[in-house]
N, C-alpha and C. Protein backbone atom coordinates (compact mmCIF):
# COMPACT_ATOMS: atom_id res chain seq x y z
N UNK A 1 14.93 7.02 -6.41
CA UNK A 1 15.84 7.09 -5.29
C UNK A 1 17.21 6.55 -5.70
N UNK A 2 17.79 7.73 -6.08
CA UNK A 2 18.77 7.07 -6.49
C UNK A 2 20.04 6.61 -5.36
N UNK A 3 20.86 5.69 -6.01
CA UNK A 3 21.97 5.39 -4.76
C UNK A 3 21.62 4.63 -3.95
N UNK A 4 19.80 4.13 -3.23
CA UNK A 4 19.90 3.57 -2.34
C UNK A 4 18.99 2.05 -2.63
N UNK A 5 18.71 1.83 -1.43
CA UNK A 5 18.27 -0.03 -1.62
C UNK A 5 16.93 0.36 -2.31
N UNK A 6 16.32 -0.69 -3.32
CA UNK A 6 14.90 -0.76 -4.02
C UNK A 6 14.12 -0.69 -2.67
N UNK A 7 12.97 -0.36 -3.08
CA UNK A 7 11.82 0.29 -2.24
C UNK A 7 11.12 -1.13 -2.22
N UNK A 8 11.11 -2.04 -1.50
CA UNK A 8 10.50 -3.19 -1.65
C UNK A 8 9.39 -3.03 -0.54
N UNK A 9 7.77 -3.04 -1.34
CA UNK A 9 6.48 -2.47 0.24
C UNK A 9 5.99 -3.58 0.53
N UNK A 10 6.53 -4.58 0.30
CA UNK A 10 6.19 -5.64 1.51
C UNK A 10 6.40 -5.76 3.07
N UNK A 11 7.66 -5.21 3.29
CA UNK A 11 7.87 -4.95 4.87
C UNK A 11 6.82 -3.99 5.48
N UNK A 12 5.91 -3.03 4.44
CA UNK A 12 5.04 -2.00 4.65
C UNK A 12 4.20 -1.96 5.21
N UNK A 13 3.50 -3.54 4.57
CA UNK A 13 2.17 -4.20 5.06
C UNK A 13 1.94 -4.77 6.73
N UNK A 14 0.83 -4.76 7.03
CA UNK A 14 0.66 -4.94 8.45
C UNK A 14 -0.84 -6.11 8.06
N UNK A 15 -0.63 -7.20 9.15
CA UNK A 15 -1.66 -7.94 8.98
C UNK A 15 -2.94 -7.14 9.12
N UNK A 16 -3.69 -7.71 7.99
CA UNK A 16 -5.16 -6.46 8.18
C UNK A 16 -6.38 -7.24 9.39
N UNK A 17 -6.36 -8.14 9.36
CA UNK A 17 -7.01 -9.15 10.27
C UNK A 17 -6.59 -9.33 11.74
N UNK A 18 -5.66 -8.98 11.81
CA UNK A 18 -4.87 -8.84 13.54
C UNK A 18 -6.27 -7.55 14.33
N UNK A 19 -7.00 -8.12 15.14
CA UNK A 19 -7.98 -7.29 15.42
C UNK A 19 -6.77 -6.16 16.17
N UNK A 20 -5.77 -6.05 16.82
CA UNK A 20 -5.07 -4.82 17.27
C UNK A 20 -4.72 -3.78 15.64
N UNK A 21 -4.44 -3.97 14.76
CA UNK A 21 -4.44 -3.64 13.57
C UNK A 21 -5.35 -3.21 12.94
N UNK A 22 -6.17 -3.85 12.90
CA UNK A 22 -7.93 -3.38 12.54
C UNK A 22 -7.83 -2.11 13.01
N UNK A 23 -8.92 -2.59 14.78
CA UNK A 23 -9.04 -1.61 15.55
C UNK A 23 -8.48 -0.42 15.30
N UNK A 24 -7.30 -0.29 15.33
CA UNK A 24 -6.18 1.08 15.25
C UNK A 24 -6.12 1.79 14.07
N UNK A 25 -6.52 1.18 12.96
CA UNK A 25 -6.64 1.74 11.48
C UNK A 25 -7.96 1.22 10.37
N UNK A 26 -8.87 1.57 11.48
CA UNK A 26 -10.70 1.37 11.29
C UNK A 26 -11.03 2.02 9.76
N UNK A 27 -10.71 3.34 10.11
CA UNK A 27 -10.85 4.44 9.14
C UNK A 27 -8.92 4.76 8.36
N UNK A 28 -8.25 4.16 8.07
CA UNK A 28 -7.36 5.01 7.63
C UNK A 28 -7.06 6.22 7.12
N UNK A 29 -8.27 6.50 6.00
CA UNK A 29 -8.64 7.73 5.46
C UNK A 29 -8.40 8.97 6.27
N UNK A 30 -8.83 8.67 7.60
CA UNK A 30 -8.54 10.34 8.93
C UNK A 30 -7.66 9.88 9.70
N UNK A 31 -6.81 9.13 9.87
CA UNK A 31 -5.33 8.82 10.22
C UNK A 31 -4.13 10.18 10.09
N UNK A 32 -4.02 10.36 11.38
CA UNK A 32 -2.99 11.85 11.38
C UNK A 32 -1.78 11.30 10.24
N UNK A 33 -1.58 11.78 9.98
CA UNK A 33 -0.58 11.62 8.93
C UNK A 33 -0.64 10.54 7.70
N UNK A 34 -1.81 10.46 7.36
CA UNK A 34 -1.86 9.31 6.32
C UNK A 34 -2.13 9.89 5.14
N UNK A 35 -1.32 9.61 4.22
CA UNK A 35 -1.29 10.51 2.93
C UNK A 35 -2.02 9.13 2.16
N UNK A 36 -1.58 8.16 2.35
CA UNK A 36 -2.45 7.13 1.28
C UNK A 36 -2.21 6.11 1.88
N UNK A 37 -2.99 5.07 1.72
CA UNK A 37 -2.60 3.49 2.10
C UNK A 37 -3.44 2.44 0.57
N UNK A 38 -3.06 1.31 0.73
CA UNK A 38 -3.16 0.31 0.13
C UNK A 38 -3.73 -1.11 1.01
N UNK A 39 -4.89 -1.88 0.73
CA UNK A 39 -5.13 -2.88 1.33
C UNK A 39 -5.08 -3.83 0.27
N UNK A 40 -4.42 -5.04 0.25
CA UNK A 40 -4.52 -6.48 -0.58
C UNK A 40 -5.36 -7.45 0.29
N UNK A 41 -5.91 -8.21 -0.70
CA UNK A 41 -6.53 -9.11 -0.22
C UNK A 41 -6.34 -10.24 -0.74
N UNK A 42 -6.34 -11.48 -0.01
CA UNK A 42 -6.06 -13.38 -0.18
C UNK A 42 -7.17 -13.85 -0.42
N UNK A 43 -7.24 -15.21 -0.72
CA UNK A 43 -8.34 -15.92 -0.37
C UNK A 43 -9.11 -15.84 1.10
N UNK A 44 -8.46 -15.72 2.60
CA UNK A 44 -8.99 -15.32 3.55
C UNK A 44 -7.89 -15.04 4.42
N UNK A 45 -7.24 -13.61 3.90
CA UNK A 45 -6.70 -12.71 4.55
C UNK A 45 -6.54 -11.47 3.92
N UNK A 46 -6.11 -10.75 4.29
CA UNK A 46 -5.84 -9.51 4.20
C UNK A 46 -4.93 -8.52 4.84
N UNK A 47 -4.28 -7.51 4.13
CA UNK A 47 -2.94 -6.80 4.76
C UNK A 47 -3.19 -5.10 4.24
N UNK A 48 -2.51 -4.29 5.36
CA UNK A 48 -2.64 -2.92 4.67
C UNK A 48 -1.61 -2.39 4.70
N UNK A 49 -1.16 -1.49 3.81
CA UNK A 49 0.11 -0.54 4.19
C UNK A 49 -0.64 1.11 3.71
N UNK A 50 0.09 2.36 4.48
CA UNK A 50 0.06 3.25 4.58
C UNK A 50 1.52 3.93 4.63
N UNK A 51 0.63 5.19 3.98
CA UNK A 51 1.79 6.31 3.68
C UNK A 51 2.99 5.63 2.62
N UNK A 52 2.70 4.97 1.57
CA UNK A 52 3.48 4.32 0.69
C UNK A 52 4.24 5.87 -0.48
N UNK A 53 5.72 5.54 -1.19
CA UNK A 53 5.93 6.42 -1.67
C UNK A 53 5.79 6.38 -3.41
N UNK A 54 5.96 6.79 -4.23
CA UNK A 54 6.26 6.59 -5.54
C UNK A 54 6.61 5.10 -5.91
N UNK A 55 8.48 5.35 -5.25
CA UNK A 55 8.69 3.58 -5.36
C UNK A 55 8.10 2.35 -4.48
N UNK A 56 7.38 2.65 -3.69
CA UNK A 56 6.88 1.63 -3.42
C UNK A 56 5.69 1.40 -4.30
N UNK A 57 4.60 1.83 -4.90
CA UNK A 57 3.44 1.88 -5.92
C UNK A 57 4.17 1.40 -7.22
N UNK A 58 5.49 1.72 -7.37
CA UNK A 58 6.22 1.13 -8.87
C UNK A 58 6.46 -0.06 -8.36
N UNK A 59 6.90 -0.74 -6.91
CA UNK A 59 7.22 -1.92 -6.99
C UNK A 59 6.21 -2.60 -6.77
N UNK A 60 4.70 -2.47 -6.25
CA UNK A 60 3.73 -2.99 -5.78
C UNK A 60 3.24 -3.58 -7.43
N UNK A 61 3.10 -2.47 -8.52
CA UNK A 61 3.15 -2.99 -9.85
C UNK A 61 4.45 -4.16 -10.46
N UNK A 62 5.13 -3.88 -10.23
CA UNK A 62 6.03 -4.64 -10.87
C UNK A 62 6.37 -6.20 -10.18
N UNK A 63 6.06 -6.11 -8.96
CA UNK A 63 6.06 -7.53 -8.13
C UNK A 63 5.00 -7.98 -7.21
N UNK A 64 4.13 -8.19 -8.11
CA UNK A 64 2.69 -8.36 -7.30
C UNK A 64 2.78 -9.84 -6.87
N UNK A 65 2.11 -9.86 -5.38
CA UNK A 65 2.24 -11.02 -4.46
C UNK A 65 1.05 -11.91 -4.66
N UNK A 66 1.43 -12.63 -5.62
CA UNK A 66 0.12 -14.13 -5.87
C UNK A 66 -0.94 -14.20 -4.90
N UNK A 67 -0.15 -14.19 -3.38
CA UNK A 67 -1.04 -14.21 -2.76
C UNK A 67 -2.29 -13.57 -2.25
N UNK A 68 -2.23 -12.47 -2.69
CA UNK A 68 -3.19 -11.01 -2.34
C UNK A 68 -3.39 -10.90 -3.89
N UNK A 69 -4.38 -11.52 -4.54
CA UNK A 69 -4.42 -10.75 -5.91
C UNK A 69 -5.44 -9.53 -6.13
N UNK A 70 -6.33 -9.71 -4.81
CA UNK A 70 -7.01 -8.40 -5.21
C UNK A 70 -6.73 -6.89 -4.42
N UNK A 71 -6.43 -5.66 -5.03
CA UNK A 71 -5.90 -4.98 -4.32
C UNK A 71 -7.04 -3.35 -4.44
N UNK A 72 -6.77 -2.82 -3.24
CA UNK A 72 -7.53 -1.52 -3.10
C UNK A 72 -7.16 -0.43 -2.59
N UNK A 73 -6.57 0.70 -3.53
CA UNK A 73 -5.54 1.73 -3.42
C UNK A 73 -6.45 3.17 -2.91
N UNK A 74 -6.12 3.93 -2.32
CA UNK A 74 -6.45 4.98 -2.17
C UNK A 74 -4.86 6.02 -2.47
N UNK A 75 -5.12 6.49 -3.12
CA UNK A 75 -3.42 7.03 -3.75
C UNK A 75 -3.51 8.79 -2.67
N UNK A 76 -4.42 9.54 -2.58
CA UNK A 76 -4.15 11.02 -2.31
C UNK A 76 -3.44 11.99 -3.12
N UNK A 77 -3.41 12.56 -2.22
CA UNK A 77 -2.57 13.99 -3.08
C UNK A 77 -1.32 13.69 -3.57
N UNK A 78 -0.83 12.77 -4.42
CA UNK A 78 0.95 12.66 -5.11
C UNK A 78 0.45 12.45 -6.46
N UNK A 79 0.39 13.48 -7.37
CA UNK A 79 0.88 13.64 -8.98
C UNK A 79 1.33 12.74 -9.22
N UNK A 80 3.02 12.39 -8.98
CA UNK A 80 3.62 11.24 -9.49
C UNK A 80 2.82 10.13 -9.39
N UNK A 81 2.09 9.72 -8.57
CA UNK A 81 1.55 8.48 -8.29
C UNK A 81 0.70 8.09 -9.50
N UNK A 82 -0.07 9.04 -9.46
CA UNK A 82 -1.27 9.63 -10.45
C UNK A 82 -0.88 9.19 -12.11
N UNK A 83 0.40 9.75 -12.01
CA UNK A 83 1.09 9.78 -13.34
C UNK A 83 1.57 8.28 -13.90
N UNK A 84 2.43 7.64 -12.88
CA UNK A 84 2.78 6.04 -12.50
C UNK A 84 1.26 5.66 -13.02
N UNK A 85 0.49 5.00 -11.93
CA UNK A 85 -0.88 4.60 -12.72
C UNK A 85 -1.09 4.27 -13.87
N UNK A 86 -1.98 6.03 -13.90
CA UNK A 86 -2.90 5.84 -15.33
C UNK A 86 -1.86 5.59 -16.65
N UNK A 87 -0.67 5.99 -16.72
CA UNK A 87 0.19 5.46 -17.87
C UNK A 87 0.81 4.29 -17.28
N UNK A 88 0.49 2.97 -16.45
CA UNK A 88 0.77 1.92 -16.54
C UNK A 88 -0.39 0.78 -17.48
């Protein structure tokens, strides 16, 4: 993206534990419009983001949050993503 602000996907994330949050994104996988999401996990919490783009998956690699070290991607249909990845 060129020209504009870094893709930083922390603002992305939504508390995963907020039972209104839960509830609403049970299944993300059949979510009208959900091309992919990402859940991290804490010692005892957890956060999800959805519909993430290229640069956000390059910055999720490049500035990983201590606090969530374990993470669980469902990527979908984006090549680039695919590509990012497995050659990281």
């Amino acid at each position: 993206m060129a020209g504009s602000a870094p893709q930083v996907a922390d603002h992305l994330f939504q508390d995963f534990d907020d039972k209104n949050i839960f509830d609403g994104i049970k299944d993300p996988t059949i979510q009208d419009g959900c091309a992919n999401f990402v859940v991290e996990f804490g010692h005892d919490r957890a956060r999800i983001a959805r519909n993430l783009e290229l640069e956000h998956f390059e910055n999720l690699f490049r500035d990983r949050n201590p606090d969530f070290p374990i993470r669980w991607m469902c990527v979908g249909p984006l090549p680039s993503v695919y590509d990012f990845i497995f050659g990281h």
